[in-house]
C-alpha atoms as a PDB file:
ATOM      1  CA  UNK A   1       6.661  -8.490 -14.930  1.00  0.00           C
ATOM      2  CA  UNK A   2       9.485 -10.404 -13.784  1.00  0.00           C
ATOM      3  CA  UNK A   3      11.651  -7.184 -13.926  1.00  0.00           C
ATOM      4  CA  UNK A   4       9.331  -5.493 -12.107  1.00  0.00           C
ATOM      5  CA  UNK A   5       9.704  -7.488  -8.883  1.00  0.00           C
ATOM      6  CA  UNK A   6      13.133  -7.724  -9.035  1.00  0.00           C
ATOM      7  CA  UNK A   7      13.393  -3.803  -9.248  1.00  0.00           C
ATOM      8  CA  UNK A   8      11.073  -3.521  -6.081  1.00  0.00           C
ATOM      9  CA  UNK A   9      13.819  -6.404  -4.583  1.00  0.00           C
ATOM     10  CA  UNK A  10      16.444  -4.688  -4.845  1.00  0.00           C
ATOM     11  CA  UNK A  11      15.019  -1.522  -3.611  1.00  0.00           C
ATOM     12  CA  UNK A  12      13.564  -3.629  -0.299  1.00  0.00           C
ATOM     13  CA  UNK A  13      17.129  -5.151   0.308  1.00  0.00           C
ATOM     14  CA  UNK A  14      18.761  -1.656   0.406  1.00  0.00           C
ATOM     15  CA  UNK A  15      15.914   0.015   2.546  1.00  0.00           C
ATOM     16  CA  UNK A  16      16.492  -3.581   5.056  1.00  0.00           C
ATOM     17  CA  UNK A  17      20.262  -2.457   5.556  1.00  0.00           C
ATOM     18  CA  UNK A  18      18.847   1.466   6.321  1.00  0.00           C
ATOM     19  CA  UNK A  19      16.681  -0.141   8.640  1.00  0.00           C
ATOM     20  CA  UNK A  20      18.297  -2.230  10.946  1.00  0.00           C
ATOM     21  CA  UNK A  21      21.198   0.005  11.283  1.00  0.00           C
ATOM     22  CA  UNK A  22      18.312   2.584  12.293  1.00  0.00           C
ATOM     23  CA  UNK A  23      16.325   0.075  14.905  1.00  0.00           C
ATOM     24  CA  UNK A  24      20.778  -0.791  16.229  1.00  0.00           C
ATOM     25  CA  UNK A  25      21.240   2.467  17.004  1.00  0.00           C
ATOM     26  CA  UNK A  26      18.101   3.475  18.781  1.00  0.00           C
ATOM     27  CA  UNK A  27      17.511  -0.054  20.653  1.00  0.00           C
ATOM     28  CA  UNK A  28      21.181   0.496  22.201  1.00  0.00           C
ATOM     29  CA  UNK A  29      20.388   4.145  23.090  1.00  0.00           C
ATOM     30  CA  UNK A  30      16.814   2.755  24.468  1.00  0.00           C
ATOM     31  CA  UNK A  31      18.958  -0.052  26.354  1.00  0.00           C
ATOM     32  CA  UNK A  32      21.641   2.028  27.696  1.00  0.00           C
ATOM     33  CA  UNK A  33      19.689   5.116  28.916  1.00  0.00           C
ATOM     34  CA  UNK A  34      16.723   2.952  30.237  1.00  0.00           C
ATOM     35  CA  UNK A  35      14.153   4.746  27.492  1.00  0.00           C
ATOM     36  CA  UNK A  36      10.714   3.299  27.251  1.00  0.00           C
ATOM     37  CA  UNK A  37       9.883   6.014  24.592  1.00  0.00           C
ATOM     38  CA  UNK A  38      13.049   4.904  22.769  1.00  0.00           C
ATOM     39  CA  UNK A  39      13.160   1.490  23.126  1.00  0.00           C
ATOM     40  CA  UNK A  40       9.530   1.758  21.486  1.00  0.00           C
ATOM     41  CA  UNK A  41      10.854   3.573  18.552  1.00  0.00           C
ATOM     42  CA  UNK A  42      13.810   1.115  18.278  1.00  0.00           C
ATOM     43  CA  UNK A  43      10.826  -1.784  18.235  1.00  0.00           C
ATOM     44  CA  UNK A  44       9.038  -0.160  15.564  1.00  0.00           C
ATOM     45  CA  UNK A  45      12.341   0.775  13.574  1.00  0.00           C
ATOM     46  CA  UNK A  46      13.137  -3.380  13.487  1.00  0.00           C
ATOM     47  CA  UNK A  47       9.378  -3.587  12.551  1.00  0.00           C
ATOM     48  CA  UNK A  48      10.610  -1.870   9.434  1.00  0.00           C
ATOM     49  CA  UNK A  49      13.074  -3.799   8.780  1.00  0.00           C
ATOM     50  CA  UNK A  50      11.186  -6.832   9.506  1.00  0.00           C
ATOM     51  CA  UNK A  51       8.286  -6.237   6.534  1.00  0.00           C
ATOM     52  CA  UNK A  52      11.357  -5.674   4.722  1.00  0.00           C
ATOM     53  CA  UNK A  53      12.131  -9.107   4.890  1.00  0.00           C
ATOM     54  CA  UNK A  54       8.115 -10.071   4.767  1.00  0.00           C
ATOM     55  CA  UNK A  55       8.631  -7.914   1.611  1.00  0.00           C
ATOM     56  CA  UNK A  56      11.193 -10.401  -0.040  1.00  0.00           C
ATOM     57  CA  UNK A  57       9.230 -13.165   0.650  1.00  0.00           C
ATOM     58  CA  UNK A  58       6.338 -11.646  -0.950  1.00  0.00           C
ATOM     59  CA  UNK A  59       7.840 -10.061  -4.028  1.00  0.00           C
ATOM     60  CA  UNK A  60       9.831 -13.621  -4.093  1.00  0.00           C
ATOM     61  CA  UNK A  61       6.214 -15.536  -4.518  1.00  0.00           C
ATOM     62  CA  UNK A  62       4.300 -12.949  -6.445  1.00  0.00           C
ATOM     63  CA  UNK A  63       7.179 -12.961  -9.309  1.00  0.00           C
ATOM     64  CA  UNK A  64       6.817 -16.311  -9.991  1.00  0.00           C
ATOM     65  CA  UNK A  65       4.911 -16.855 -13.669  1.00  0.00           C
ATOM     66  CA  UNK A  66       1.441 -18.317 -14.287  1.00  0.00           C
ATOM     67  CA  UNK A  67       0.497 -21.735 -13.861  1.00  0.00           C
ATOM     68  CA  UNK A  68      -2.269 -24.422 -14.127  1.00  0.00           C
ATOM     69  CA  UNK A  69      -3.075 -23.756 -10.186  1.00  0.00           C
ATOM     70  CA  UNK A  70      -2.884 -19.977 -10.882  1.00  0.00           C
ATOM     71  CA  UNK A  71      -3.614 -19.152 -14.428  1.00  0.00           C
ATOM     72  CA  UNK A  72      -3.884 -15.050 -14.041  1.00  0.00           C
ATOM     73  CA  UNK A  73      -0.290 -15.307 -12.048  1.00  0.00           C
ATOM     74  CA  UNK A  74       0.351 -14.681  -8.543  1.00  0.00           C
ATOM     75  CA  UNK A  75       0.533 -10.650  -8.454  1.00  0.00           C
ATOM     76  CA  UNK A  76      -1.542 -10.352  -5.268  1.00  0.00           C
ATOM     77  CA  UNK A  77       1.063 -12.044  -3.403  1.00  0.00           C
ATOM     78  CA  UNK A  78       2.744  -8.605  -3.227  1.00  0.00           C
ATOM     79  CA  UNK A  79      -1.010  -7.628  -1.825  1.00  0.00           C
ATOM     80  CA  UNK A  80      -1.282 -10.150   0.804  1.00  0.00           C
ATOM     81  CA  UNK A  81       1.667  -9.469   1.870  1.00  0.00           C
ATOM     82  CA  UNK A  82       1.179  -5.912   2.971  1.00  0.00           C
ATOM     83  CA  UNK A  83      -1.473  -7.550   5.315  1.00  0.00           C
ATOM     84  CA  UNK A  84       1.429  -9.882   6.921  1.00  0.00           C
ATOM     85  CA  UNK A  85       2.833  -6.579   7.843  1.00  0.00           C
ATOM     86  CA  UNK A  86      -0.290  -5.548   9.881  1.00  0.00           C
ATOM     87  CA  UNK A  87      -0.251  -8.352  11.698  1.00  0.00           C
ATOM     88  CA  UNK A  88       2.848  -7.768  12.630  1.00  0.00           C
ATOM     89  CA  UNK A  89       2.608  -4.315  13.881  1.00  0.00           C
ATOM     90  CA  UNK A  90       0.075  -5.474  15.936  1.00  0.00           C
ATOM     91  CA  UNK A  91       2.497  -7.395  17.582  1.00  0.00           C
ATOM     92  CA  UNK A  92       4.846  -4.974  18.085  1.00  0.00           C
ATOM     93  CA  UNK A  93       1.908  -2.395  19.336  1.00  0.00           C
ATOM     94  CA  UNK A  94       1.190  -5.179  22.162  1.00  0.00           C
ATOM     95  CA  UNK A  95       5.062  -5.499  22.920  1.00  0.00           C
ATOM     96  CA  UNK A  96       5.355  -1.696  23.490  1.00  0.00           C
ATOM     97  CA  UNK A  97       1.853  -1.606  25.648  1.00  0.00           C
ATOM     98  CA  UNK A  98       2.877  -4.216  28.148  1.00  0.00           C
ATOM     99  CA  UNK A  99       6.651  -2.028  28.339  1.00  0.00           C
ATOM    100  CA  UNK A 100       5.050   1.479  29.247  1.00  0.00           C
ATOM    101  CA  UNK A 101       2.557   0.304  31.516  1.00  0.00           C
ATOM    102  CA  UNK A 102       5.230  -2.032  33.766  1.00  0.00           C
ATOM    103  CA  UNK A 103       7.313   1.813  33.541  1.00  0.00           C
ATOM    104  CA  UNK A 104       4.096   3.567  35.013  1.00  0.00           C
ATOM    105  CA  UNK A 105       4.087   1.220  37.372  1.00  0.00           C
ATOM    106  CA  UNK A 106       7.553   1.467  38.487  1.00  0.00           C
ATOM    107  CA  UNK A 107       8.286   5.041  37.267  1.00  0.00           C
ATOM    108  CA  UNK A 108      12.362   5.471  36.684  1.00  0.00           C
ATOM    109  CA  UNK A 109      14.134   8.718  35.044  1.00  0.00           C
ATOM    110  CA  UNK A 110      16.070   7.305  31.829  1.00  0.00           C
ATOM    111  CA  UNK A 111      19.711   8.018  31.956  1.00  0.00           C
ATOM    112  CA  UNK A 112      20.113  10.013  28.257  1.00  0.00           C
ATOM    113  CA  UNK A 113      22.607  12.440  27.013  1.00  0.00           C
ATOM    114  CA  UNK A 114      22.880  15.056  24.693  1.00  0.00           C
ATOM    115  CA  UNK A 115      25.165  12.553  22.452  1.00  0.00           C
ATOM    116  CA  UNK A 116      22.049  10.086  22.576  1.00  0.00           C
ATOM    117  CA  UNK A 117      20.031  13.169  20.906  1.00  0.00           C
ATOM    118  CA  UNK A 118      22.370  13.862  18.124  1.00  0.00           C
ATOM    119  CA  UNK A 119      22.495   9.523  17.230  1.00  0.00           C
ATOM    120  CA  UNK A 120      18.750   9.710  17.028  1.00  0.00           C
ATOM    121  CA  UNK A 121      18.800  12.923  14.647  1.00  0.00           C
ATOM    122  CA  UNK A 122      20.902  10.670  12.428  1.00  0.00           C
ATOM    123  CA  UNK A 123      18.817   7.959  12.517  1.00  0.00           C
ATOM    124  CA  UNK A 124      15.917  10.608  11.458  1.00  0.00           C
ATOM    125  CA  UNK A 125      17.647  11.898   8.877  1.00  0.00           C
ATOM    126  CA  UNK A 126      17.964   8.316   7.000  1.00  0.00           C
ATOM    127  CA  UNK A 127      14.191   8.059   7.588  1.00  0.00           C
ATOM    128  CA  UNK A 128      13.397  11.008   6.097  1.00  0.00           C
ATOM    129  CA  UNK A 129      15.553   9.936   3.032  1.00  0.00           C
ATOM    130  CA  UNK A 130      13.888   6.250   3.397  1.00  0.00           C
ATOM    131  CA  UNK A 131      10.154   7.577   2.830  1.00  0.00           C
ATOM    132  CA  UNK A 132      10.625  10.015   0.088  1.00  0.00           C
ATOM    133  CA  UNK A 133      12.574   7.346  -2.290  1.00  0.00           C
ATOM    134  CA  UNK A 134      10.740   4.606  -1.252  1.00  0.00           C
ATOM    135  CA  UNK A 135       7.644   6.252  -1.875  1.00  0.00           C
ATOM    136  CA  UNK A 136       8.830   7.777  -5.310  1.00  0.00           C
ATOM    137  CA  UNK A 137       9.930   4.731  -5.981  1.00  0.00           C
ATOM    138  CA  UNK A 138       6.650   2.784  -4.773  1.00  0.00           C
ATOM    139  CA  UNK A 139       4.576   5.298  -7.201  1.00  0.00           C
ATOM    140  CA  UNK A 140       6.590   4.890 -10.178  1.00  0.00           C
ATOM    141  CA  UNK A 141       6.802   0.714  -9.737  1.00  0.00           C
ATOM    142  CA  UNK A 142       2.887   1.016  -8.857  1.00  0.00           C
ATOM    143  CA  UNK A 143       3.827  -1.446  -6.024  1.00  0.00           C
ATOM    144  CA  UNK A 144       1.635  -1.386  -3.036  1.00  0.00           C
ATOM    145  CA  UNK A 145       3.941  -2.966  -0.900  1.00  0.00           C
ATOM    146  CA  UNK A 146       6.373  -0.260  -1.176  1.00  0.00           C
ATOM    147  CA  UNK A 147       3.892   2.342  -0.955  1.00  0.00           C
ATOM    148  CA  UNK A 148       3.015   0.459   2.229  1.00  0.00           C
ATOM    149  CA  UNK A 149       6.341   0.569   3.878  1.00  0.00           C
ATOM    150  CA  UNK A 150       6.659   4.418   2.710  1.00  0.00           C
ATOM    151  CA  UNK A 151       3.637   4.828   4.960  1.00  0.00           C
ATOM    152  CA  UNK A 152       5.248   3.050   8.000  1.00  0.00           C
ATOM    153  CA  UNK A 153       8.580   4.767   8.197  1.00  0.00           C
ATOM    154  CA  UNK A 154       6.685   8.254   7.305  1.00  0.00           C
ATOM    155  CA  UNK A 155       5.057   7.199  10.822  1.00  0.00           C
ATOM    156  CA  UNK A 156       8.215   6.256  12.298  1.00  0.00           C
ATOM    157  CA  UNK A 157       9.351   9.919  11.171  1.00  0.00           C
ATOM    158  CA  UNK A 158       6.981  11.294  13.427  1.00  0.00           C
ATOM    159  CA  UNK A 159       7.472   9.216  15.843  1.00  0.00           C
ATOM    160  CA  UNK A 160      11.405   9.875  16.170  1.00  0.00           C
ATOM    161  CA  UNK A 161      10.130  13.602  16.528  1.00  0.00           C
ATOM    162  CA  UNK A 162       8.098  13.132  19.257  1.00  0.00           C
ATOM    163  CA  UNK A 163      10.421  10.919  21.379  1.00  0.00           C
ATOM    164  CA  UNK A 164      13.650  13.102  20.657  1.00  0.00           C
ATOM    165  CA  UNK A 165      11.085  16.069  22.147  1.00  0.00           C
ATOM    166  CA  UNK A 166      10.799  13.685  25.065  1.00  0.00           C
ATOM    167  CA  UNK A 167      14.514  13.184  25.701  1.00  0.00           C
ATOM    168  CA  UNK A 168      14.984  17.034  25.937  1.00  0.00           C
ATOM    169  CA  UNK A 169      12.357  16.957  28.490  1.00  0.00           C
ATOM    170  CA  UNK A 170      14.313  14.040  30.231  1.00  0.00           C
ATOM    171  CA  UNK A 171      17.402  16.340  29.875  1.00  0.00           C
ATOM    172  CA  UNK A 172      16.022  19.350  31.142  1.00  0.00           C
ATOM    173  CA  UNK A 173      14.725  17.280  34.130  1.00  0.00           C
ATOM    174  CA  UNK A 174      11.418  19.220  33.453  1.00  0.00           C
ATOM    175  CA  UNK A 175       8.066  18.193  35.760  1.00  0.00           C
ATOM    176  CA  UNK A 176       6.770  14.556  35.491  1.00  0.00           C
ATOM    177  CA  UNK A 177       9.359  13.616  32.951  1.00  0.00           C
ATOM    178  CA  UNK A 178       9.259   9.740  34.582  1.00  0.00           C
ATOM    179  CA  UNK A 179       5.969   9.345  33.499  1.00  0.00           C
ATOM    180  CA  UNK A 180       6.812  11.206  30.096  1.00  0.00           C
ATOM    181  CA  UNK A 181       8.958   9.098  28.752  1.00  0.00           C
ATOM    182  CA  UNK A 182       6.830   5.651  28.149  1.00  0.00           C
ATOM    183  CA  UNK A 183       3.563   8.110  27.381  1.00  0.00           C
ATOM    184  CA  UNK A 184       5.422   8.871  24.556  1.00  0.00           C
ATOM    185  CA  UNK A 185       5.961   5.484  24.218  1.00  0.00           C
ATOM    186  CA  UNK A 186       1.950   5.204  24.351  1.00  0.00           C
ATOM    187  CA  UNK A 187       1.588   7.590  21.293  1.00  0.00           C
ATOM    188  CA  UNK A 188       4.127   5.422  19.373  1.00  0.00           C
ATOM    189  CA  UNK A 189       1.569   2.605  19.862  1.00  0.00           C
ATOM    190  CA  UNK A 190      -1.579   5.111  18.390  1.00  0.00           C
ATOM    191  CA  UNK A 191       0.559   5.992  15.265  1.00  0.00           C
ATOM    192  CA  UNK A 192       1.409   2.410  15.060  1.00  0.00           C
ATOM    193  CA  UNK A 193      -2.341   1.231  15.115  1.00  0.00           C
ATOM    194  CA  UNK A 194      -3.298   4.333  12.334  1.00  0.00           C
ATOM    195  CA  UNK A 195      -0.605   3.039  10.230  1.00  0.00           C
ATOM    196  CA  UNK A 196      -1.632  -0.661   9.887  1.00  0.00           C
ATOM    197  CA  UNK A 197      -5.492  -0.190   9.700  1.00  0.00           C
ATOM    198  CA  UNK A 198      -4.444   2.393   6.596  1.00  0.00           C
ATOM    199  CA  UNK A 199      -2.258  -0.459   5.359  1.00  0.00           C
ATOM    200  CA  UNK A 200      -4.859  -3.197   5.621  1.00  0.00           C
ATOM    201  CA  UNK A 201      -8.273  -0.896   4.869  1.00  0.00           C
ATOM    202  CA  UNK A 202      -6.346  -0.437   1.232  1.00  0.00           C
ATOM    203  CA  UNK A 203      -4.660  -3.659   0.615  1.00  0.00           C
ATOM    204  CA  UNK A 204      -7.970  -5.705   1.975  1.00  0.00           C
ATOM    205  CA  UNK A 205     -10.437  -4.344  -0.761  1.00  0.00           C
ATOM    206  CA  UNK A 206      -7.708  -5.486  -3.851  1.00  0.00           C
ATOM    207  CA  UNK A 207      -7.723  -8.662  -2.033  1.00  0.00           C
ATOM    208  CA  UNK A 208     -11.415  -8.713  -1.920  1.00  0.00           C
ATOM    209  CA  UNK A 209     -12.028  -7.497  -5.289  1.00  0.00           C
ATOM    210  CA  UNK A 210     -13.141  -3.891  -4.723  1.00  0.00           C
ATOM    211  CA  UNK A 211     -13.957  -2.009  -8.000  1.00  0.00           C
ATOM    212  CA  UNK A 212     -10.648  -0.325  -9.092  1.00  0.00           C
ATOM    213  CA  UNK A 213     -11.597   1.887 -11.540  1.00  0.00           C
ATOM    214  CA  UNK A 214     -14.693   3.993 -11.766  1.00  0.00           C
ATOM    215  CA  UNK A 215     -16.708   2.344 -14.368  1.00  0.00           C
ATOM    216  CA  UNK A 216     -17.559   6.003 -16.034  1.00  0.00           C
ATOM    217  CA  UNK A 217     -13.722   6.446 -16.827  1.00  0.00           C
ATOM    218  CA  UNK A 218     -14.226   2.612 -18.887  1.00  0.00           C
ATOM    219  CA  UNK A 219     -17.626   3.528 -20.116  1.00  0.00           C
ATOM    220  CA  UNK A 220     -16.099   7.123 -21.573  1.00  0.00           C
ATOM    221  CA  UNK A 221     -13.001   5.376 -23.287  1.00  0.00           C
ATOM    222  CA  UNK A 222     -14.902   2.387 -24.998  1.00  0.00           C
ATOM    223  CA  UNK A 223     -17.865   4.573 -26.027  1.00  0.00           C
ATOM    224  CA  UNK A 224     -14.975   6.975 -27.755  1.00  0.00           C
ATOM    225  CA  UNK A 225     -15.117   4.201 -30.457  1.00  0.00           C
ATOM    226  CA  UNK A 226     -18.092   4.825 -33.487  1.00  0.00           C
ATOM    227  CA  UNK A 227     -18.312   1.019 -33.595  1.00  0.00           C
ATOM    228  CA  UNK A 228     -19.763   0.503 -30.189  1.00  0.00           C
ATOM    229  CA  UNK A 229     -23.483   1.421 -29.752  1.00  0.00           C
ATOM    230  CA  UNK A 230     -23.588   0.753 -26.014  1.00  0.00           C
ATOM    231  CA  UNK A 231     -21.855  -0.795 -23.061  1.00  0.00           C
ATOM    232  CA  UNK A 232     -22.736  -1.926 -19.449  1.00  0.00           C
ATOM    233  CA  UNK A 233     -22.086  -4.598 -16.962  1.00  0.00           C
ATOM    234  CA  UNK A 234     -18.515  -2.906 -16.601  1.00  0.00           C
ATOM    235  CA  UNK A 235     -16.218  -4.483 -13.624  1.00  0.00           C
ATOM    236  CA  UNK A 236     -13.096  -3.860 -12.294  1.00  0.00           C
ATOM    237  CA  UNK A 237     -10.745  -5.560  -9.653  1.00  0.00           C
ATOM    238  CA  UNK A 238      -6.947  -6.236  -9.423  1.00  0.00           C
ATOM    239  CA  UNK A 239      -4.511  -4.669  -7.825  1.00  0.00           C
ATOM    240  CA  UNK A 240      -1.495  -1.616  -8.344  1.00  0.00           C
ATOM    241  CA  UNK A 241       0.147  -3.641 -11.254  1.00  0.00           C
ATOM    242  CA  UNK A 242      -2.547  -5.752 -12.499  1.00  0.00           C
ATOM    243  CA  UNK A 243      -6.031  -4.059 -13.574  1.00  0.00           C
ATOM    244  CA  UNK A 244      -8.557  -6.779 -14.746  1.00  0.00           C
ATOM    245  CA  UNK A 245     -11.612  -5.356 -16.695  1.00  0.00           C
ATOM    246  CA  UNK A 246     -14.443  -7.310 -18.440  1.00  0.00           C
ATOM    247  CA  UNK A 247     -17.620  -5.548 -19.596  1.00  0.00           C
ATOM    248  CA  UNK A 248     -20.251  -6.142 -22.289  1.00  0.00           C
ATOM    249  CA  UNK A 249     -20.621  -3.759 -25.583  1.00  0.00           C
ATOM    250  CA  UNK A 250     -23.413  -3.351 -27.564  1.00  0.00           C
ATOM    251  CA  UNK A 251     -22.378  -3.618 -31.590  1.00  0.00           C
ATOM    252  CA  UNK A 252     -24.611  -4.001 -34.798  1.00  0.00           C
ATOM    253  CA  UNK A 253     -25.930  -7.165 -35.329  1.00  0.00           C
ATOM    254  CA  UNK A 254     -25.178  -7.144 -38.942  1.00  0.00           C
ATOM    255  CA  UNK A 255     -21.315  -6.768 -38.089  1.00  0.00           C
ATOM    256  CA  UNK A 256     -19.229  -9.914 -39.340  1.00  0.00           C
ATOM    257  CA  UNK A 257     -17.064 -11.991 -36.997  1.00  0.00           C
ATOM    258  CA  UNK A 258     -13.916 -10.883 -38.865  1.00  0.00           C
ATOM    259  CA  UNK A 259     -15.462  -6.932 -37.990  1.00  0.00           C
ATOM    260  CA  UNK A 260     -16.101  -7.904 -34.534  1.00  0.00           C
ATOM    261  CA  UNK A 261     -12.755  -9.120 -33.773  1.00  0.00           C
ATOM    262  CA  UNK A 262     -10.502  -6.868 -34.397  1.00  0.00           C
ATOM    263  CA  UNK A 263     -12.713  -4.068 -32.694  1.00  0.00           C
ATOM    264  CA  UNK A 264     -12.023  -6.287 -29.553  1.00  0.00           C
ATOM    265  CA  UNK A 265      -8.271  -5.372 -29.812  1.00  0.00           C
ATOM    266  CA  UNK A 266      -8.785  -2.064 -30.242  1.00  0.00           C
ATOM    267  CA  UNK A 267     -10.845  -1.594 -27.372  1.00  0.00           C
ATOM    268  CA  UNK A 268      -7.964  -3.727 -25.064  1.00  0.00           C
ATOM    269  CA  UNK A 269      -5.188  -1.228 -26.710  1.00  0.00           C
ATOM    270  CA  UNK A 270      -7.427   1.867 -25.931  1.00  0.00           C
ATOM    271  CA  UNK A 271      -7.726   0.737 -22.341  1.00  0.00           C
ATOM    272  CA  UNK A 272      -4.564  -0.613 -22.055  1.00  0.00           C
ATOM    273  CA  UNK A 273      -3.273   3.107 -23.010  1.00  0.00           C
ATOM    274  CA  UNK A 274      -4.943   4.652 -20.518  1.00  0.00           C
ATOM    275  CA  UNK A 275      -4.260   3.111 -17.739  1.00  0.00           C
ATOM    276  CA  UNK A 276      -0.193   2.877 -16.183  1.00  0.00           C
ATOM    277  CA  UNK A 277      -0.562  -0.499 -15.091  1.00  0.00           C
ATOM    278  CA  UNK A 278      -0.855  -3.753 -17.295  1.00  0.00           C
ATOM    279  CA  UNK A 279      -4.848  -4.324 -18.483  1.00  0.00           C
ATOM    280  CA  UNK A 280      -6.446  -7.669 -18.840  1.00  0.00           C
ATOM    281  CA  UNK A 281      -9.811  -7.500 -20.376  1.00  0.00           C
ATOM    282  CA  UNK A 282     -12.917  -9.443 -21.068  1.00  0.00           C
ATOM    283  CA  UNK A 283     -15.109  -8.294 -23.607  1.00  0.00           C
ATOM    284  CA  UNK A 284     -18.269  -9.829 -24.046  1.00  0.00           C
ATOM    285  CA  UNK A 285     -19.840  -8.610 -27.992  1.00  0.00           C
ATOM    286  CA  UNK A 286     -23.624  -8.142 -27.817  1.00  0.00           C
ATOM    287  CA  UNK A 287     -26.176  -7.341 -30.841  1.00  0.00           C
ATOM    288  CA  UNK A 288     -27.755  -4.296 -30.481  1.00  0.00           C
ATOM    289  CA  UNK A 289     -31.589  -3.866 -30.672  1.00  0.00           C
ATOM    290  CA  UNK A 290     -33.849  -1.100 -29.981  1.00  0.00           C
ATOM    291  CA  UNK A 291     -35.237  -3.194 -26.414  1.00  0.00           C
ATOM    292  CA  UNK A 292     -32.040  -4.502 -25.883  1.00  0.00           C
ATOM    293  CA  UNK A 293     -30.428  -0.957 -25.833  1.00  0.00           C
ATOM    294  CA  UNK A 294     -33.244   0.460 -24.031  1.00  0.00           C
ATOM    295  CA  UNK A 295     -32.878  -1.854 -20.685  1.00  0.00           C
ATOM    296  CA  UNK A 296     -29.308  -0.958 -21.060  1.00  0.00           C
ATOM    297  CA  UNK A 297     -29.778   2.599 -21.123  1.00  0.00           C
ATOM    298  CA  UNK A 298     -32.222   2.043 -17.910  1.00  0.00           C
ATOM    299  CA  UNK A 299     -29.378   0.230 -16.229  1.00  0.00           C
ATOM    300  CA  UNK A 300     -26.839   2.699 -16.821  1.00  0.00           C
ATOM    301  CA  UNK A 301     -29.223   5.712 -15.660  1.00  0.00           C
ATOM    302  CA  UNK A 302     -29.454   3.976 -12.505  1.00  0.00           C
ATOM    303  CA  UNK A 303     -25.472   4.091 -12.190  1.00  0.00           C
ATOM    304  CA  UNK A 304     -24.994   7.520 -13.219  1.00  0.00           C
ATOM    305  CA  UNK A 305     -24.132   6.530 -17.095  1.00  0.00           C
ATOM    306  CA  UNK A 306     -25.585   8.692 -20.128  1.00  0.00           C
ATOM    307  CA  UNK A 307     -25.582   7.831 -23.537  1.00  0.00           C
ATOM    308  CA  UNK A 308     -26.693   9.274 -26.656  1.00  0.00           C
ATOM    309  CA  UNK A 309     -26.273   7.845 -29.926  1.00  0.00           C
ATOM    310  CA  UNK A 310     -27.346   9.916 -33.043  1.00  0.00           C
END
């Protein structure tokens, strides 16, 4: 586990430098030319960088091992973390609203050049390379966080597109191209907003203990073994790197303790198998009975289960 986090550090440090040298470049161009539209895209560019740096922290905090105050570890650090970063787009969506409606206000004609144009392709160039590594990377590390910040500079891509359309307006001293510039700015703020309630609506229910797994996909794999006459009660929670399962399996009452026990770890390898990230499981060893298996086979109708045993 340990090496996990540090991989995903080391990943977030490098993307940090990418970043700021990104949110430089276009904040000077915004500053210089007198850009709303750009100085909203340099704004959300240092928002990248600046979950980066939420991202340390987190990965910092979640790395740390299991203790008497946190006996299953402190994973969902990583997880609550991705939520510090909606907070703080929300921020930066405010910041960019108050800008663009002061330039509607007072309309001005930013002062760009085609020099300014081929900067910003650069910077949108490193962003495309940003998202597709990070993400890769994000998917084979199983780290939300990174997936996360994938998801916000993918935005930022399309963002970059859309104001770079708006300086060649501004170039081309095409109608209303006053006002054009901090509407653009505007949309920066809507992509902004769909990026962080994607962030939180998928980091809140791992934080909340939504079912991560569909309990068929459990039922199918545990049933796969002839020892096991039934199963139900079958829960799931945790998060991209941690998957917690506990569930309760029917088993013959005649079977000894020293059967019972090691079916227990055979079940935990055969879900541990399956499933990319580490498994933590509960199992809880019934006796099965005729009534007993018959309110269980009730209960798992009513869930979409089916089970025959010959």
């Amino acid at each position: 586990m340990h090496q996990h986090f540090e991989s995903i550090r080391k990943i977030l440090i490098g993307i940090l430098v990418l970043n700021w040298i990104v949110a430089a470049v276009k904040l000077i161009i915004g500053s210089l030319s007198g850009s709303a539209s750009v100085m909203a895209d340099g704004f959300n560019a240092l928002s990248d960088g600046s979950t980066n740096v939420i991202g340390l922290i987190g990965v910092a905090l979640a790395s740390k091992p299991s203790d008497e105050e946190h006996p299953y570890g402190h994973h969902k650090f990583e997880t609550l973390t991705t939520l510090g970063v909606v907070v703080l787009l929300g921020i930066v969506s405010f910041q960019i609203t108050t800008s663009a409606i002061a330039k509607f206000i007072t309309p001005s004609l930013p002062n760009v050049s085609p020099l300014d144009l081929v900067f910003l392709v650069g910077t949108l160039l490193i962003n495309l390379w940003v998202v597709w590594y990070e993400r890769r990377k994000g998917h084979q590390l199983r780290s939300s966080l990174l997936i996360a910040d994938a998801l916000h500079t993918q935005s930022a891509v399309y963002v970059s597109i859309g104001v770079m359309l708006t300086l060649g307006w501004v170039i081309l001293k095409l109608p209303y191209a006053p006002y054009i510039d901090p509407l653009m700015s505007l949309v920066v703020v809507v992509f902004i907003l769909k990026e962080a309630w994607a962030i939180f609506k998928e980091n809140s229910g791992m934080l909340l203990d939504e079912a991560q797994v569909d309990p068929k996909i459990i039922q199918s794999i545990v049933m796969a073994d002839p020892r096991v006459k039934g199963v139900h009660q079958i829960r799931s929670r945790g998060t991209l790197t941690v998957l917690d399962i506990d569930l309760h399996v029917l088993v013959d009452p005649t079977m000894r303790i020293d059967e019972a026990h090691p079916l227990t770890h055979d079940l935990e390898s055969a879900l541990n198998d399956h499933f990319d990230q580490e498994v933590r499981t509960i199992i809880h060893l019934e006796p099965y009975s005729d009534e007993r298996f018959a309110r269980h086979e009730a209960e798992m109708r009513q869930h979409g289960f089916t089970r025959h045993i010959d």
